[in-house]
N, C-alpha and C. Protein backbone atom coordinates (compact mmCIF):
# COMPACT_ATOMS: atom_id res chain seq x y z
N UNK A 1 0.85 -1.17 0.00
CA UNK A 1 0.00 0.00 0.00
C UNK A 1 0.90 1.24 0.00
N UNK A 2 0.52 2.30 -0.90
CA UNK A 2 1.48 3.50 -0.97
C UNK A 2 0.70 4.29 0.09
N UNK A 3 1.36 5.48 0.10
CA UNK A 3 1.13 6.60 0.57
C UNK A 3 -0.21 6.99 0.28
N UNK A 4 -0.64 7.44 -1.08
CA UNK A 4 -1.76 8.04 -1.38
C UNK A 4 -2.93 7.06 -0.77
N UNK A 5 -2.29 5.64 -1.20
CA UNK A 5 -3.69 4.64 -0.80
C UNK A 5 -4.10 4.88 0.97
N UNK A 6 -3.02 4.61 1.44
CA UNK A 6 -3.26 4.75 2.93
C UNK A 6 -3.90 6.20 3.19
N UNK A 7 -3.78 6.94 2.71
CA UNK A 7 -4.24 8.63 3.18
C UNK A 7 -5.45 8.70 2.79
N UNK A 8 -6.55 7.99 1.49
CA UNK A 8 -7.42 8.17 1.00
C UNK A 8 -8.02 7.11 2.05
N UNK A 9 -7.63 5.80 2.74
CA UNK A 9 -8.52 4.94 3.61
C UNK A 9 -8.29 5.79 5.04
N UNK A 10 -7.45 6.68 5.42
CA UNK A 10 -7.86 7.56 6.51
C UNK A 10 -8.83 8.38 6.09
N UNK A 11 -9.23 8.90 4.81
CA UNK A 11 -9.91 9.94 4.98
C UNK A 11 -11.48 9.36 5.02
N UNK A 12 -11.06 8.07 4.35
CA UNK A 12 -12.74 7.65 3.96
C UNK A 12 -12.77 7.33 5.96
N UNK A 13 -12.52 6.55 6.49
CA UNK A 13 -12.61 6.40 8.02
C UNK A 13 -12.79 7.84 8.80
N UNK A 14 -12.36 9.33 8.69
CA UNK A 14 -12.92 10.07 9.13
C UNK A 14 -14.24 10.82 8.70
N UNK A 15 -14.44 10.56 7.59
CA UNK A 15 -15.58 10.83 6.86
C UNK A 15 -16.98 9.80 7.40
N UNK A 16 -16.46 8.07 7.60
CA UNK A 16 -17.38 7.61 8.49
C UNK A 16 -17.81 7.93 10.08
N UNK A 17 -16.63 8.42 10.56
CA UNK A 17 -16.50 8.80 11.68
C UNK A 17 -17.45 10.14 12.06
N UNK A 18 -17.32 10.51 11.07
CA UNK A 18 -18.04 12.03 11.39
C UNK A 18 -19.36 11.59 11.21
N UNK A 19 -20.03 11.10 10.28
CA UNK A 19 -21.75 10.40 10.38
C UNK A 19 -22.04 9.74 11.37
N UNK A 20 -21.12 8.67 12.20
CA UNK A 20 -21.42 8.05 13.15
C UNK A 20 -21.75 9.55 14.00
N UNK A 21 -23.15 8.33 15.03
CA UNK A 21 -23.30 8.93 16.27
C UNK A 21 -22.12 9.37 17.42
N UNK A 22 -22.18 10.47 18.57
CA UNK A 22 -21.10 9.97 19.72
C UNK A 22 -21.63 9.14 20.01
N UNK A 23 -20.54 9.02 21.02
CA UNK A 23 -21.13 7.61 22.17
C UNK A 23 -21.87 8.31 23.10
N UNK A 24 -22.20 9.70 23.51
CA UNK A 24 -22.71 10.17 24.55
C UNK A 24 -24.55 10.08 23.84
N UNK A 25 -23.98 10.32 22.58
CA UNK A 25 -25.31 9.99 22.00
C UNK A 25 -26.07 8.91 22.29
N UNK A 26 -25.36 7.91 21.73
CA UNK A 26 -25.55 6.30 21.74
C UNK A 26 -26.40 6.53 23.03
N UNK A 27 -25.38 6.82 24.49
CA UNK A 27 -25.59 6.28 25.49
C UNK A 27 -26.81 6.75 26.31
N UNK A 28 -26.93 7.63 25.91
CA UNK A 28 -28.47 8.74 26.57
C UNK A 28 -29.45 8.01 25.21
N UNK A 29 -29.32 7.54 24.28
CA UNK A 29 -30.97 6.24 23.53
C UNK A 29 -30.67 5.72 24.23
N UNK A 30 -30.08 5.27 24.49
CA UNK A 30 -29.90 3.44 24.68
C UNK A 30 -30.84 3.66 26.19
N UNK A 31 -30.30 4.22 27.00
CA UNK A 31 -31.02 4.63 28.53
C UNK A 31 -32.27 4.99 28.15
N UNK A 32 -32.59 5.79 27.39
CA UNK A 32 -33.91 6.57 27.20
C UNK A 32 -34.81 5.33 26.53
N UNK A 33 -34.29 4.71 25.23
CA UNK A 33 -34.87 4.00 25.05
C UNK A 33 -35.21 2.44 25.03
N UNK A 34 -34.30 1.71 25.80
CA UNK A 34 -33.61 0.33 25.49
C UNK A 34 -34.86 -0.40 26.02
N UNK A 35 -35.52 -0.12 27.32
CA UNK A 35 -36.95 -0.78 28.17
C UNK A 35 -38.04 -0.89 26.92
N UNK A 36 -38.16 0.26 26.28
CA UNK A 36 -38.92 0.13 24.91
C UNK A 36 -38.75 -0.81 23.98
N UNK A 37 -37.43 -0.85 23.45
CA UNK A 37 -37.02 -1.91 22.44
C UNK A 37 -37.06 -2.85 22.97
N UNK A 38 -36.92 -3.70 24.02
CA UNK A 38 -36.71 -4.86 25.12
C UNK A 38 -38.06 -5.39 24.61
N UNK A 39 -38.80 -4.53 25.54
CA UNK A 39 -40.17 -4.92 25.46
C UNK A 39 -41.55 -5.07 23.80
N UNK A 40 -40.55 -4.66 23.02
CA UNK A 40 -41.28 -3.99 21.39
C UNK A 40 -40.80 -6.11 21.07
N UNK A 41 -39.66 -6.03 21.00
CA UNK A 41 -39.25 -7.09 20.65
C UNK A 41 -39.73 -8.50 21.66
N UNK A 42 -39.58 -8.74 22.77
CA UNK A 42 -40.46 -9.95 23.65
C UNK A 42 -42.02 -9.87 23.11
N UNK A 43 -42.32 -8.62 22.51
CA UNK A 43 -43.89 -8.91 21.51
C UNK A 43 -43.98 -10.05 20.77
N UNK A 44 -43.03 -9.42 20.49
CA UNK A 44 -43.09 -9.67 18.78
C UNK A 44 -42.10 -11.14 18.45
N UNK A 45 -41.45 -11.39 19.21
CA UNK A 45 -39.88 -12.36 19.70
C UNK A 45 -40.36 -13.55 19.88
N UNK A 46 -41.04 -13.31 21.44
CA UNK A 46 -41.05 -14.32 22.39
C UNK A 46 -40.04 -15.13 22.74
N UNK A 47 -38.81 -14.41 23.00
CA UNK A 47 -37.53 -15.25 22.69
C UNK A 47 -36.36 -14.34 23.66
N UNK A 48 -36.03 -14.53 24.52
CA UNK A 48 -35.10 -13.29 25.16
C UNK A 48 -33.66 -13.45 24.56
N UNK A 49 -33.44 -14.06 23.47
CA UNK A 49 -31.80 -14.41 22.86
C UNK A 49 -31.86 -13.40 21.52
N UNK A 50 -33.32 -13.93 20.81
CA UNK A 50 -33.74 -12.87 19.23
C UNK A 50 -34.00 -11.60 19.74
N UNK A 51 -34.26 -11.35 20.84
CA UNK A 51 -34.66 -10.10 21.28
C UNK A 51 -33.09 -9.08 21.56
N UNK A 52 -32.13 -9.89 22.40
CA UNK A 52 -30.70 -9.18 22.57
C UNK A 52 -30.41 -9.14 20.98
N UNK A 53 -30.50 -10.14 19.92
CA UNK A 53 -30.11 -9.91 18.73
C UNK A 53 -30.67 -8.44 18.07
N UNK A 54 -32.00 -8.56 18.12
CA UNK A 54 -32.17 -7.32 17.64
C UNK A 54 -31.88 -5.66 18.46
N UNK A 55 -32.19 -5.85 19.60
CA UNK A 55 -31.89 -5.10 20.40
C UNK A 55 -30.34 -4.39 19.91
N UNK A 56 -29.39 -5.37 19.89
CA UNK A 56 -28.10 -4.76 19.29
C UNK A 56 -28.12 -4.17 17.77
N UNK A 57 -29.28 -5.03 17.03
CA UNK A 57 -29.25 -4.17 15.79
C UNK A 57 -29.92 -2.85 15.54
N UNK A 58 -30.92 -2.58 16.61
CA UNK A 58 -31.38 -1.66 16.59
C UNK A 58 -30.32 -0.40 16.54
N UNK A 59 -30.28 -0.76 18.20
CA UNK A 59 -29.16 0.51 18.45
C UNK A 59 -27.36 0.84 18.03
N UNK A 60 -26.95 -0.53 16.50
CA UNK A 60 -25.86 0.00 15.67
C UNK A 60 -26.54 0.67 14.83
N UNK A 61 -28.01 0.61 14.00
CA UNK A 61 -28.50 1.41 13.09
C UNK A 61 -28.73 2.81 13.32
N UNK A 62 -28.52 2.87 14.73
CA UNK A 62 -28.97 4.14 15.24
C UNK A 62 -27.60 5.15 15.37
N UNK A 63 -26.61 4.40 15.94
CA UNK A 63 -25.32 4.61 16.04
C UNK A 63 -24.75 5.19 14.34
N UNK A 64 -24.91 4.18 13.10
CA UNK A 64 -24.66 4.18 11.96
C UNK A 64 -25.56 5.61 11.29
N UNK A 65 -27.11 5.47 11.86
CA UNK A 65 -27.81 6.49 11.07
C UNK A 65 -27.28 8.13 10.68
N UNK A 66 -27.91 8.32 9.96
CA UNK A 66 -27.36 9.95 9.99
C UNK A 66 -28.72 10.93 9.84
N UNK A 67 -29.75 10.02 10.23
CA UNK A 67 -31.16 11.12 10.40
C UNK A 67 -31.07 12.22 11.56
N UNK A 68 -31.72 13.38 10.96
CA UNK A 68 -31.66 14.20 11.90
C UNK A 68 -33.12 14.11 12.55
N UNK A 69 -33.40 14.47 13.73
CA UNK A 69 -34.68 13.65 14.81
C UNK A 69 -35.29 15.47 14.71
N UNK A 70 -36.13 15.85 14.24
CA UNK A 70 -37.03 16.61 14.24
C UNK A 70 -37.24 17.26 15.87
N UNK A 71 -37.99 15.94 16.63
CA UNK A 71 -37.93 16.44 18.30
C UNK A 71 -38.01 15.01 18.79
N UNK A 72 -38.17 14.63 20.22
CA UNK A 72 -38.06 13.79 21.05
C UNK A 72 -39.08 12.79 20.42
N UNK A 73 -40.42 12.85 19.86
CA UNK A 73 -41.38 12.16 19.68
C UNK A 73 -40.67 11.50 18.25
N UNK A 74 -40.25 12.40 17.53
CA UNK A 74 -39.93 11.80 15.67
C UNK A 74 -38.70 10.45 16.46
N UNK A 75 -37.98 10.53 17.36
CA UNK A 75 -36.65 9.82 17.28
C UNK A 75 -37.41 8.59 18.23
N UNK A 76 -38.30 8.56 18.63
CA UNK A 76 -39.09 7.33 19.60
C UNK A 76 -39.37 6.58 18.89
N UNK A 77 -40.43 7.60 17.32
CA UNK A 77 -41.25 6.88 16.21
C UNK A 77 -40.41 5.95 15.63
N UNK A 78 -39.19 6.65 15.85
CA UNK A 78 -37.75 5.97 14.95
C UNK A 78 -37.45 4.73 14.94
N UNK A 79 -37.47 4.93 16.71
CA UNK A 79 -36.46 3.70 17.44
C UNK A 79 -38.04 2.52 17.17
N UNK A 80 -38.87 2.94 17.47
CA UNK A 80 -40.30 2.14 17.46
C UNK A 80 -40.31 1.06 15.84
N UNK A 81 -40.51 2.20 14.87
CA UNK A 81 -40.23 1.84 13.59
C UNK A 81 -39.44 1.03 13.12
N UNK A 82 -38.15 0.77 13.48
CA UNK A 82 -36.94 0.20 13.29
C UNK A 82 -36.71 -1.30 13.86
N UNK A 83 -37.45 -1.07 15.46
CA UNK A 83 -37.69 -1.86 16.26
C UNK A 83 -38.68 -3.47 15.62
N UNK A 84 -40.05 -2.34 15.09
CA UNK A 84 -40.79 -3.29 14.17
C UNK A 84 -40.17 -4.24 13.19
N UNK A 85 -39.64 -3.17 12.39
CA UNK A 85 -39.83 -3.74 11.17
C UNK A 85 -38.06 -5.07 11.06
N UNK A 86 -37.54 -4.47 12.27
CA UNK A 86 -36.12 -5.68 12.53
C UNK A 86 -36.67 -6.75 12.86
N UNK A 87 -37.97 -6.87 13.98
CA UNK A 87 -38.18 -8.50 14.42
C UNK A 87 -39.13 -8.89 13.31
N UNK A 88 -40.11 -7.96 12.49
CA UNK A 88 -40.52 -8.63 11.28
C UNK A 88 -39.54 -9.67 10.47
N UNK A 89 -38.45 -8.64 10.16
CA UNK A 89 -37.10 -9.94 8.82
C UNK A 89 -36.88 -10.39 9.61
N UNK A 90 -36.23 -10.43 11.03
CA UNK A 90 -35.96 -11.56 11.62
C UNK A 90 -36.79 -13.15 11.66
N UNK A 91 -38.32 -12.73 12.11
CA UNK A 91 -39.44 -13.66 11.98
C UNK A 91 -39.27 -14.17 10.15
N UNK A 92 -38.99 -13.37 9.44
CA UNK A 92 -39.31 -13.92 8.22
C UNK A 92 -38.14 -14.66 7.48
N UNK A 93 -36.98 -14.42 8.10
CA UNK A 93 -36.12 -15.57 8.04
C UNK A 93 -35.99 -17.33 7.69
N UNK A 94 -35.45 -17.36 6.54
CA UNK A 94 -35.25 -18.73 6.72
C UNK A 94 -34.86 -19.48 7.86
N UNK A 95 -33.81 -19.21 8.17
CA UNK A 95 -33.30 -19.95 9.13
C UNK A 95 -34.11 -20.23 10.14
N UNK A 96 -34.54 -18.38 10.44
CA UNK A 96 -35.60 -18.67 12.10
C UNK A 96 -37.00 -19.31 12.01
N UNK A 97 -37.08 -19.56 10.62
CA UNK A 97 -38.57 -20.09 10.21
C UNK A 97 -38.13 -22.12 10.78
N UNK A 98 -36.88 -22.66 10.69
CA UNK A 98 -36.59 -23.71 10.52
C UNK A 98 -35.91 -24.20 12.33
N UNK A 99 -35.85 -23.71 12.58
CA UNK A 99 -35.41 -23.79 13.83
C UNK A 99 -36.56 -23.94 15.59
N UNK A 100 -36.05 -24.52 16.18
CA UNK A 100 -36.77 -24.33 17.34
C UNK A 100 -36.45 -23.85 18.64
N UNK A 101 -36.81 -22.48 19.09
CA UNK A 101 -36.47 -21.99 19.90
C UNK A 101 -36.08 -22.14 21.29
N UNK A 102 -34.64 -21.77 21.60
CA UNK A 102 -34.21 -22.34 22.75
C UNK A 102 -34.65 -22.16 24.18
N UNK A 103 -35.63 -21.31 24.11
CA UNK A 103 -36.79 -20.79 25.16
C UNK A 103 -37.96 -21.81 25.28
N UNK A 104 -37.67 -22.61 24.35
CA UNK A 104 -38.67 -23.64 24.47
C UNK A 104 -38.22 -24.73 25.24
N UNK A 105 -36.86 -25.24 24.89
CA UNK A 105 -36.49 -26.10 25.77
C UNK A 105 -35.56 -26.03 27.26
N UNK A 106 -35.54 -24.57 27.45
CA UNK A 106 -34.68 -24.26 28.80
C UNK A 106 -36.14 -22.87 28.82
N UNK A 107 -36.09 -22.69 30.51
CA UNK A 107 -37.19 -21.89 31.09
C UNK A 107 -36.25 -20.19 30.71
N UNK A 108 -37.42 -19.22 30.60
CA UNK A 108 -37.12 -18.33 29.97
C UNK A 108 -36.55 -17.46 31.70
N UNK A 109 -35.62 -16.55 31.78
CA UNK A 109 -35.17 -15.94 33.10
C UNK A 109 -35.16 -14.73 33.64
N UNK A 110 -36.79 -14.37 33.22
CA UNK A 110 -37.56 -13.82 33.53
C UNK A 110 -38.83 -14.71 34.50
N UNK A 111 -39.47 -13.64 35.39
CA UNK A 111 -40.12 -14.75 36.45
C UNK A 111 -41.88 -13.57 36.30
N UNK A 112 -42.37 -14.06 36.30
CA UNK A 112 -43.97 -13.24 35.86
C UNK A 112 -44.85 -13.20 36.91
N UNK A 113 -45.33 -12.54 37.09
CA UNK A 113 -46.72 -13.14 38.23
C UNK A 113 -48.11 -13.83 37.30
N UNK A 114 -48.64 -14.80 37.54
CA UNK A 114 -49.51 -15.35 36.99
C UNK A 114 -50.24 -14.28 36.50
N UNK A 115 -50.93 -12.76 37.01
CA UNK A 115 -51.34 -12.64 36.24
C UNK A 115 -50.94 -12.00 34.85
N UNK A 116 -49.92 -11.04 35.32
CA UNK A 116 -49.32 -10.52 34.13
C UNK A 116 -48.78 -11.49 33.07
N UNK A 117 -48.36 -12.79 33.74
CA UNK A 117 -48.08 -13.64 32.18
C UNK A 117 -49.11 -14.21 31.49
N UNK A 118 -50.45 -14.09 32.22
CA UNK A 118 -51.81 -15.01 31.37
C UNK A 118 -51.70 -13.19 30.35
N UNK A 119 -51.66 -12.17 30.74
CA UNK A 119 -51.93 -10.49 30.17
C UNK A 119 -50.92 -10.91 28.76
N UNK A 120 -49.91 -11.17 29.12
CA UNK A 120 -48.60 -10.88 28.44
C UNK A 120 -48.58 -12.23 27.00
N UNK A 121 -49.54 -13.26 27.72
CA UNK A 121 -49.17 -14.42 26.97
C UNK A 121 -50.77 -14.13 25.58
N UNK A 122 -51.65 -13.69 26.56
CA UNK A 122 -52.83 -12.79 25.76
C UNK A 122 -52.59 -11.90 24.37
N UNK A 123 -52.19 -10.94 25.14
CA UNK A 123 -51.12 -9.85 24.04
C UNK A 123 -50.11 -10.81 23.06
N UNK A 124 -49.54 -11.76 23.20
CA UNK A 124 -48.55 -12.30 22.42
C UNK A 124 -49.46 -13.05 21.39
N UNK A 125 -50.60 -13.87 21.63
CA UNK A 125 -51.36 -14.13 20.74
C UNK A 125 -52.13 -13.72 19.82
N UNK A 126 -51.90 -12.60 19.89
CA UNK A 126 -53.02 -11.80 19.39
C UNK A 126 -52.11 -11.36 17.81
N UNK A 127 -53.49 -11.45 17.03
CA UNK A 127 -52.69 -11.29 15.67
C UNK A 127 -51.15 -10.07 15.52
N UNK A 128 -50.39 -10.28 14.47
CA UNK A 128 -49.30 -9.09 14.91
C UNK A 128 -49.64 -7.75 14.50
N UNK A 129 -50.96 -7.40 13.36
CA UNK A 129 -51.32 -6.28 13.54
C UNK A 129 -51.86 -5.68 14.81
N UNK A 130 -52.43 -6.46 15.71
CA UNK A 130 -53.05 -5.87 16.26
C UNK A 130 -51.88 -5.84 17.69
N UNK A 131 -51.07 -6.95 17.65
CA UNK A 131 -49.96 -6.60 18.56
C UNK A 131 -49.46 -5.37 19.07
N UNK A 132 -48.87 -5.18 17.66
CA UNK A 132 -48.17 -3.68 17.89
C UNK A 132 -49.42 -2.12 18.42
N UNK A 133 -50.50 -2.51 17.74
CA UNK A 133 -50.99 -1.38 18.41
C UNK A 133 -51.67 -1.42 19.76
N UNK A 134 -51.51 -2.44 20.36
CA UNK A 134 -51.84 -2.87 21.77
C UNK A 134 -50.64 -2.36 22.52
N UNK A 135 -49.52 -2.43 22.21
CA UNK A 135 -48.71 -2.57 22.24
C UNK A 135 -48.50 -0.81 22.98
N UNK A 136 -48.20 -0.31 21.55
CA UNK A 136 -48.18 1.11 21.26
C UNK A 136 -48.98 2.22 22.35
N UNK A 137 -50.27 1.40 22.49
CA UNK A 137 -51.41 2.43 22.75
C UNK A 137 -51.30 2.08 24.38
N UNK A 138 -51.00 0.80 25.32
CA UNK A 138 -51.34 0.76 26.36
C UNK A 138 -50.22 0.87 27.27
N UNK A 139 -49.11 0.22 26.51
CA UNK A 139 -47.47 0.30 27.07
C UNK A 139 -46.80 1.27 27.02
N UNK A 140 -47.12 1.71 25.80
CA UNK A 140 -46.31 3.40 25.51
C UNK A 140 -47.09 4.82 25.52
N UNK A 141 -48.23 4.36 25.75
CA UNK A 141 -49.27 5.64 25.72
C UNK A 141 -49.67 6.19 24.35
N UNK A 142 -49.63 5.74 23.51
CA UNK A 142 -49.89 6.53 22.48
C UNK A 142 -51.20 6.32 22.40
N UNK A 143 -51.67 8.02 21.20
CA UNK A 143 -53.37 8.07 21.03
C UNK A 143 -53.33 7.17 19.84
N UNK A 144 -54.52 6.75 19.19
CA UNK A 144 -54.75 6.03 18.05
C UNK A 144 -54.00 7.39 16.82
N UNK A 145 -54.19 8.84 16.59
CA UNK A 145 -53.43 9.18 15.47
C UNK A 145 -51.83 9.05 15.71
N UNK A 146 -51.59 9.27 16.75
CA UNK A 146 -50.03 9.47 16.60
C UNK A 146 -49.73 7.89 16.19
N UNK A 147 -50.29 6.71 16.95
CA UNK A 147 -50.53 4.93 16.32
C UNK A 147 -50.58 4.81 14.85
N UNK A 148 -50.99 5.90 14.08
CA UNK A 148 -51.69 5.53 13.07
C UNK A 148 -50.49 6.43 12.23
N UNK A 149 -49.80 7.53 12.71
CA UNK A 149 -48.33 7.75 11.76
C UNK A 149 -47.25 7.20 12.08
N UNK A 150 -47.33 6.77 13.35
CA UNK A 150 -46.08 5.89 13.28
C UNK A 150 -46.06 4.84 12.39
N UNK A 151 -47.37 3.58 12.61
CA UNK A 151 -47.10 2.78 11.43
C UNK A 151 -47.69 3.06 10.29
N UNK A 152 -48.24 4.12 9.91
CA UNK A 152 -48.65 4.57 8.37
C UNK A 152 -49.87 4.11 8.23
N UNK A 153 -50.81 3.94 9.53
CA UNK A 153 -51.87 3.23 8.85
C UNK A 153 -53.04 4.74 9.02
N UNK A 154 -54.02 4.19 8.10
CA UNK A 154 -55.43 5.57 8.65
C UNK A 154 -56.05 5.37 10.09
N UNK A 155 -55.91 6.34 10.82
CA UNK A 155 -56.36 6.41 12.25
C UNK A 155 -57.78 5.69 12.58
N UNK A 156 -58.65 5.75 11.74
CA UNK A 156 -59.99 4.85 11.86
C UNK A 156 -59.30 2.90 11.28
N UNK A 157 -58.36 2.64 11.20
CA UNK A 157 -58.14 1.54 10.93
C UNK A 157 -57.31 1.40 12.33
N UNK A 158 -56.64 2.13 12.99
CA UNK A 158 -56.02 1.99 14.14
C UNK A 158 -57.28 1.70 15.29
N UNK A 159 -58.43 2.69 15.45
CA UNK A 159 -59.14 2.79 15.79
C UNK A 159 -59.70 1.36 15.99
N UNK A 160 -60.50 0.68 14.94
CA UNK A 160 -61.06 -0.40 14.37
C UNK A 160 -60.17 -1.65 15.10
N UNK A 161 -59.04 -1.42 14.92
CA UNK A 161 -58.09 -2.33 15.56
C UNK A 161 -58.15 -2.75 17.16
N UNK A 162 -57.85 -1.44 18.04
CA UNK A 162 -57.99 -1.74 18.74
C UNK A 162 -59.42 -2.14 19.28
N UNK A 163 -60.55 -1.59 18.91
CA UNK A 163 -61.46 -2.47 19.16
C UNK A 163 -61.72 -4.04 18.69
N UNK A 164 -61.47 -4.42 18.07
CA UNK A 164 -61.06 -5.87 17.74
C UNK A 164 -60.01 -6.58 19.12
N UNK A 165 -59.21 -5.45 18.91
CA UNK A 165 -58.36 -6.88 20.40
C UNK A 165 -58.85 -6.63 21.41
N UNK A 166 -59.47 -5.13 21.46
CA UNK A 166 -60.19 -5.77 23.15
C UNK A 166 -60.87 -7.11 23.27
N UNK A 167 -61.46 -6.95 22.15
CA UNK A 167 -62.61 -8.06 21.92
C UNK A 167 -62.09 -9.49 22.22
N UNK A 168 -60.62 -9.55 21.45
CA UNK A 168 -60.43 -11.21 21.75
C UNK A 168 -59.13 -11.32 23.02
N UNK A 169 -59.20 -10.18 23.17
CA UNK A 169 -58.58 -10.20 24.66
C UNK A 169 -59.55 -10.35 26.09
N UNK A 170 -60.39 -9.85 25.56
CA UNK A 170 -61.79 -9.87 26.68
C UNK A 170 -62.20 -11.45 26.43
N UNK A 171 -62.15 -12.40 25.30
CA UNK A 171 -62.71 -13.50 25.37
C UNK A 171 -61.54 -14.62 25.71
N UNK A 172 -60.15 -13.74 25.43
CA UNK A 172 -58.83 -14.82 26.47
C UNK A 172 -58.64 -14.35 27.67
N UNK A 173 -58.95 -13.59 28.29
CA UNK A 173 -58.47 -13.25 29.60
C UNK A 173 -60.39 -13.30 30.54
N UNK A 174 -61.47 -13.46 29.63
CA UNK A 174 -62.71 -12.58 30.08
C UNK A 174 -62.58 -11.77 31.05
N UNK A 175 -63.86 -11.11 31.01
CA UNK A 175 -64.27 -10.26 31.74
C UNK A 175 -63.81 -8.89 30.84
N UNK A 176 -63.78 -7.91 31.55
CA UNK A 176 -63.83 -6.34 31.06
C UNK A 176 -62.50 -5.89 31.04
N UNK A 177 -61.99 -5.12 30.11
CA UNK A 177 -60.68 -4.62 29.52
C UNK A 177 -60.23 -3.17 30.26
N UNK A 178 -59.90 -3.13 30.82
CA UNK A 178 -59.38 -1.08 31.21
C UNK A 178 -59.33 -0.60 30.07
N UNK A 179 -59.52 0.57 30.14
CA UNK A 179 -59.38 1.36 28.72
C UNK A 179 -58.31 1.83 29.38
């Protein structure tokens, strides 16, 4: 390697360097948001090993990204968005389509109270559209429009939605739903 070559692979490395996030960055998401992604992914997972997998991919894409975050709510939608649509390809994987999960045959190390895991195991059944906005609306607070731009859908279909899983959440758990 000459001279010029080596000086042009420093420059391309500070040129990546400068798009990367800091780490002070990194480290104030990751705090702010990591309980979110944890929990976005055990939705959608059911797996606490695919979940650290994505969990780490989340937050190098975030590290790697070079979006600028509008305000606190656009960079949530972000991490939310990203969050989704990673354990989607993951789920749609060959491999993970062929395999059987190691949570199945060793106990998962997390410990639940009966009722929150009949809640939790409820919510996990429930179709994955309607997952995420169960999800969205009761865990994270969101209203049905802000539900309805995060994942791009029309707010009367968000709407529609969640009335549907009350419905078959009220007939797996019975009895009456909190709003």
């Amino acid at each position: 390697m000459d001279a010029a070559e080596a000086a042009d692979g420093e420059a391309a490395e500070d040129k990546a360097r400068e798009l990367m996030r800091s780490e002070q960055e990194a480290n104030r998401a990751i705090e702010q948001y990591s309980d979110m992604v944890r929990r976005l992914c055990m939705i959608h997972l059911k797996n606490y090993h695919d979940t650290q997998d994505i969990f780490q991919t989340v937050f190098l894409k975030y590290v790697l990204s070079s979006v600028v975050f509008e305000s606190q709510a656009h960079e949530k939608a972000w991490f939310i968005r990203v969050t989704i649509n990673a354990c989607k390809d993951l789920l749609k994987d060959f491999f993970h389509t062929r395999i059987v999960a190691i949570d199945e045959v060793e106990e998962c190390p997390y410990t639940l109270s009966q009722d929150n895991k009949s809640v939790l195991e409820a919510v996990q059944s429930l179709p994955p559209k309607y997952r995420n906005i169960v999800y969205l609306h009761y865990y994270e607070g969101y209203t049905a429009p802000e539900i309805g731009k995060i994942l791009g859908k029309n707010v009367n279909t968000i709407y529609t939605c969640l009335t549907r899983s009350r419905k078959l959440l009220r007939e797996k758990l019975g009895g009456d739903i909190d709003e």
